[in-house]
Protein backbone atom coordinates (compact mmCIF):
# COMPACT_ATOMS: atom_id res chain seq x y z
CA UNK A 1 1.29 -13.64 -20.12
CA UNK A 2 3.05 -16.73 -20.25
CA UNK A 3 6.74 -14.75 -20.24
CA UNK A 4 5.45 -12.76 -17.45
CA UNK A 5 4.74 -15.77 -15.71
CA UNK A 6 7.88 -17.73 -15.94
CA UNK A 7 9.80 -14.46 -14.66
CA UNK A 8 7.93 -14.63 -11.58
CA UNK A 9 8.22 -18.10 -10.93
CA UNK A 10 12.01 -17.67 -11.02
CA UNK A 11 12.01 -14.81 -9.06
CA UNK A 12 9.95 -16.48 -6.51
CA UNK A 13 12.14 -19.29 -6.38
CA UNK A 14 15.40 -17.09 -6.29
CA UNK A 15 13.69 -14.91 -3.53
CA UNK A 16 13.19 -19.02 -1.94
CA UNK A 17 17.00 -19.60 -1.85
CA UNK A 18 18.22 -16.00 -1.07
CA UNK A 19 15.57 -15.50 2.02
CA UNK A 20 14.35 -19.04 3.25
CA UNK A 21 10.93 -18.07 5.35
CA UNK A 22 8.47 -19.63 7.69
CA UNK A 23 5.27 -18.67 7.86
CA UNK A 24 4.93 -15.25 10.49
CA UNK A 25 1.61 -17.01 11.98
CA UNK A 26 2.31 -20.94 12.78
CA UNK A 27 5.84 -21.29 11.22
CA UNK A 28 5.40 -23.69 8.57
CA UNK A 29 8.20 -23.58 5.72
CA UNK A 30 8.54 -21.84 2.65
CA UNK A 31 5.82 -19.69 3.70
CA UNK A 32 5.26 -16.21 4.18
CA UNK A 33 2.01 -15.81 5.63
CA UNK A 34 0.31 -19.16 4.68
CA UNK A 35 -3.72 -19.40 3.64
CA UNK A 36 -4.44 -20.73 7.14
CA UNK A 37 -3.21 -17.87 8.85
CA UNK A 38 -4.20 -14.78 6.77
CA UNK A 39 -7.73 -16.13 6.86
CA UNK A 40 -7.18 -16.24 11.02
CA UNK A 41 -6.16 -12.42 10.86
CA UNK A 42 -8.82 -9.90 12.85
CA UNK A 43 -10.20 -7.92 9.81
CA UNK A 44 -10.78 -3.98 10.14
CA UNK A 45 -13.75 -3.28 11.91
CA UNK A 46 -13.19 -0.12 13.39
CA UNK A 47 -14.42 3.43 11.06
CA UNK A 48 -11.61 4.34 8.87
CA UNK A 49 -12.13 8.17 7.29
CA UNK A 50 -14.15 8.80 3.97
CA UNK A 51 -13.00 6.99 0.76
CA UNK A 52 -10.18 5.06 2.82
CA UNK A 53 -10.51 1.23 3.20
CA UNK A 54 -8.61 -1.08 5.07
CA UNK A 55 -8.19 -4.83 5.23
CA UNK A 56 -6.98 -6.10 8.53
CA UNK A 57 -7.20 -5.15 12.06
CA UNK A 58 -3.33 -3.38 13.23
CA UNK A 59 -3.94 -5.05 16.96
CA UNK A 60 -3.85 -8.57 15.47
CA UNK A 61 -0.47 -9.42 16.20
CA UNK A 62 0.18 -11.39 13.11
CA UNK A 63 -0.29 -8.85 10.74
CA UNK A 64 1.66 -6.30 12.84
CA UNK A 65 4.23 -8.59 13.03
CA UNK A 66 4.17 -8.67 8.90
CA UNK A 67 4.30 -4.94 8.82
CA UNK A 68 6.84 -4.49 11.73
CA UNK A 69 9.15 -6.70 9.45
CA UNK A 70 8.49 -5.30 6.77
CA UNK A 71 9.37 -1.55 7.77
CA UNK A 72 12.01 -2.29 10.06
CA UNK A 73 13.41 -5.25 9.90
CA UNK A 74 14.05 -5.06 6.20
CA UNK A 75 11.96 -8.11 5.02
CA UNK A 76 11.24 -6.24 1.68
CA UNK A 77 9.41 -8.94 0.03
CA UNK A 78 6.86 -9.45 2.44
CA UNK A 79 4.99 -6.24 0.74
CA UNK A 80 4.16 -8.39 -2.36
CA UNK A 81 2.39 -10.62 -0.16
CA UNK A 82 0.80 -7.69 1.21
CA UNK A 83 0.35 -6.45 -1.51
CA UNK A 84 -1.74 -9.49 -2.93
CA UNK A 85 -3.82 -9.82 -0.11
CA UNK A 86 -4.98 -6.08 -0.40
CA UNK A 87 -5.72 -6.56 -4.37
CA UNK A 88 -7.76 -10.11 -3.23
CA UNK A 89 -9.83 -8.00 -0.97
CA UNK A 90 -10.80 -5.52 -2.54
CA UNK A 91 -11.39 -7.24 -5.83
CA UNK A 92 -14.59 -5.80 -6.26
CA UNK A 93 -14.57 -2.49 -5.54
CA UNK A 94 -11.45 -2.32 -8.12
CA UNK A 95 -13.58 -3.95 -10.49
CA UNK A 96 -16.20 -0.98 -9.97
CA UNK A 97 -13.60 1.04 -10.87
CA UNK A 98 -12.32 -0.71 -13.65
CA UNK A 99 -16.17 0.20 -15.66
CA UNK A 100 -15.90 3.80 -14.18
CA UNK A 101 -12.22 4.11 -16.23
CA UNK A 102 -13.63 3.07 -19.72
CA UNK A 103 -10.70 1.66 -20.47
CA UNK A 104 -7.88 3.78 -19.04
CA UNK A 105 -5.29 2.15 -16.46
CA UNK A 106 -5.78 3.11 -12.67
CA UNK A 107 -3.16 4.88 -11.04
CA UNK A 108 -1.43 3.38 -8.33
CA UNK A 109 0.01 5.91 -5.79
CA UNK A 110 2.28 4.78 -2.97
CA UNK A 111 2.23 6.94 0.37
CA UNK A 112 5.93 8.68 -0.31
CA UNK A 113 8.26 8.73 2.80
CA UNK A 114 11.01 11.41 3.09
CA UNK A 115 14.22 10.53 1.63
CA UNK A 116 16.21 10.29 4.75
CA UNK A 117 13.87 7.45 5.61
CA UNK A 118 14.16 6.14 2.37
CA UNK A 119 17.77 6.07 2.67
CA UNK A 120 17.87 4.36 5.90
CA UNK A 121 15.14 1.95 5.67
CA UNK A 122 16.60 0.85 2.37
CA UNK A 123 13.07 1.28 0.41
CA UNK A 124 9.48 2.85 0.86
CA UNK A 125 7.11 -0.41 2.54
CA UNK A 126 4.73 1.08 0.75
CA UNK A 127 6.09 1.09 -2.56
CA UNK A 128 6.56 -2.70 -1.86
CA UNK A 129 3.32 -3.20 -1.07
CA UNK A 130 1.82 -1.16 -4.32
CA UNK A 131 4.28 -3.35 -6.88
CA UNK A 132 2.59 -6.43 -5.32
CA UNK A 133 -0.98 -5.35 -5.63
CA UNK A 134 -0.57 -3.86 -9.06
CA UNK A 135 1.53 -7.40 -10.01
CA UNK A 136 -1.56 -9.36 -9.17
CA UNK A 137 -3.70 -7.64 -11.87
CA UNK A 138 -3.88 -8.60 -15.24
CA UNK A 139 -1.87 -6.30 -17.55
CA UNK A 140 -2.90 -2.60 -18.27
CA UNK A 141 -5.51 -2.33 -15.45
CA UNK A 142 -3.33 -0.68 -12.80
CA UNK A 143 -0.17 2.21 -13.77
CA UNK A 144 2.48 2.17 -11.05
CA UNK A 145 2.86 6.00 -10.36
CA UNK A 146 5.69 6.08 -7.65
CA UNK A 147 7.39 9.95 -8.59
CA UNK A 148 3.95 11.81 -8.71
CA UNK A 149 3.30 12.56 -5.26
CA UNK A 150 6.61 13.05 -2.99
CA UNK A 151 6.84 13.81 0.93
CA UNK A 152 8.58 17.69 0.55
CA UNK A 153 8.61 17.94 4.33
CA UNK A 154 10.14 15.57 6.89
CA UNK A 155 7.36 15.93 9.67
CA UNK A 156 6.85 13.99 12.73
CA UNK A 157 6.30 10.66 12.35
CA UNK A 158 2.70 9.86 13.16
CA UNK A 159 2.62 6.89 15.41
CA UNK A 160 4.52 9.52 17.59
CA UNK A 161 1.19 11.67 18.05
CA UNK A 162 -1.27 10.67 19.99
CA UNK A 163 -4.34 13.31 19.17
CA UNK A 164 -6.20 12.86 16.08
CA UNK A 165 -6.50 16.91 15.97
CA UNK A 166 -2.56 17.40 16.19
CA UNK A 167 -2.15 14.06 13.38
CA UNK A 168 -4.48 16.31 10.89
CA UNK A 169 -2.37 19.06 11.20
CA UNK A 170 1.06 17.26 11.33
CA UNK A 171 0.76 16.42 7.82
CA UNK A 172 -1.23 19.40 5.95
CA UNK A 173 1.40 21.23 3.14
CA UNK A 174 3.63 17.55 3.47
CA UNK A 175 3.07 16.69 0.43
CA UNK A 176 3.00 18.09 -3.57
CA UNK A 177 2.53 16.53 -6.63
CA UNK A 178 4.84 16.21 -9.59
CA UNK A 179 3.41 16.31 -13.33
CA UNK A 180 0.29 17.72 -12.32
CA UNK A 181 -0.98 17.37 -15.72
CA UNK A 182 -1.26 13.79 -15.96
CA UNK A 183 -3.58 13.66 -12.86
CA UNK A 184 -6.66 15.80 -14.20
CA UNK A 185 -9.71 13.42 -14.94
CA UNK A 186 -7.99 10.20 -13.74
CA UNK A 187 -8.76 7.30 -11.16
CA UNK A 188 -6.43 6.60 -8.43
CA UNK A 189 -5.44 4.14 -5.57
CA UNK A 190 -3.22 5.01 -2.71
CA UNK A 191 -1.92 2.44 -1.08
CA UNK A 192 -0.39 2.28 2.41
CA UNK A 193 0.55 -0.14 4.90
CA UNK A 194 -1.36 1.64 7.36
CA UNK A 195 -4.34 4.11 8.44
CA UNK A 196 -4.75 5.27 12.11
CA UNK A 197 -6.97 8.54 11.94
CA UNK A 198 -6.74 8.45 8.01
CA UNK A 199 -4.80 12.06 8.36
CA UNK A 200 -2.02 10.90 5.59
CA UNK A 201 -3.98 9.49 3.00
CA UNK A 202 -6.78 12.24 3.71
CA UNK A 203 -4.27 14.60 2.63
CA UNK A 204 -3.17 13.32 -0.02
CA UNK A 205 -6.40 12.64 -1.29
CA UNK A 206 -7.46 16.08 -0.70
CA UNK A 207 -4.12 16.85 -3.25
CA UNK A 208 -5.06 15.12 -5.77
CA UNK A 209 -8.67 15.77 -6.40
CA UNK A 210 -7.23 19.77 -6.52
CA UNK A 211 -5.16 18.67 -8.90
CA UNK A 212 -8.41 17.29 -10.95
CA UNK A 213 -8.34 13.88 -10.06
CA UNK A 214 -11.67 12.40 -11.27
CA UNK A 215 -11.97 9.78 -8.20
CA UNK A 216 -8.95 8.81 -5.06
CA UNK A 217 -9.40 6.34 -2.69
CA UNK A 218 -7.22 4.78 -0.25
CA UNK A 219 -6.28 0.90 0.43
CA UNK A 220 -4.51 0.13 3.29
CA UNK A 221 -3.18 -2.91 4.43
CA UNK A 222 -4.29 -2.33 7.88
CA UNK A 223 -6.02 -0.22 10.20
């Protein structure tokens, strides 16, 4: 624990000199979203869709600001903090989980993007955001799974579609599963940067648990 520990601190303070930030909310330095601000951020209150939680509210516009940078404006390292926050939140429903496993790591699934937007975003936000939530556990509890489900069809993007009926559809048969025998009788956690009409993570869900998945739920950064 202690040489995991020193390895972050110098990457943090490598990440310090190679991206100098101010906090998104009030600007303060060295700062990426500072305590004052994230506890200021509009938390979900609106329904999300069964077995899909979400932390913050999408129309606050500090945390769309963090996910706008994030996806777009290749701030890559603003998904640990993301990351983080989601883990903090839903500390206890992962620790419900944790008794349900009897011991076995969680599987941590990142929404996959198509590798065209892969390749010209640079990374998948989400992936970001699942290395920081799985980095803020204590060692063994959460298994990184970033190959097992991949995006086989480069659909629409859904903040393009406006009905909830035509979102559904836009993503059934998107997405398959590699190594579908490691999946049968486990736990897993997708994690996304964000749910709208929960059509993505639905289906992914849906996936997995006909794969033999014991339990799926989603976390999402916002909603």
């Amino acid at each position: 624990m202690k040489l995991r520990s020193y390895v972050k601190s110098i990457k943090n303070f490598l990440l310090d000199i190679l991206f100098p930030t101010n906090c998104l909310g009030c600007q303060v330095k060295n700062e990426i979203l500072c305590n004052n601000c994230v506890q200021k951020i509009q938390l979900a209150e609106r329904e999300t869709s069964v077995d899909i939680l979400a932390v913050f509210d999408y129309r606050d516009l500090v945390i769309k600001k963090a996910i706008w940078e994030l996806k777009y404006h290749r701030k890559r390292y603003l998904g640990e903090k993301l990351g983080q926050l989601l883990y903090e939140f839903f500390i206890e429903d992962i620790s419900d989980m944790k008794i349900d496993v009897s011991g076995r790591s969680i599987y941590v699934i990142p929404t996959p993007i198509s590798n065209k937007k892969t390749k010209m975003r640079g990374y998948n936000q989400a992936l970001a955001i699942a290395k920081g939530f799985c980095n803020r556990a204590e060692i063994g509890v959460f298994e990184l799974k970033d190959k097992v489900v991949i995006k086989k069809i480069d659909n629409i993007p859904q903040a393009k579609i406006s009905s909830r009926k035509r979102r559904l559809e836009n993503v059934r048969g998107v997405f398959e599963i590699k190594n579908l025998e490691i999946i049968k009788g486990r736990t897993i956690i997708i994690v996304d940067d964000v749910t709208t009409t929960g059509g993505t993570i639905s289906e992914i869900i849906k996936i997995l648990k006909k794969a033999g998945a014991k339990k799926v739920v989603g976390f999402a950064v916002a909603h």
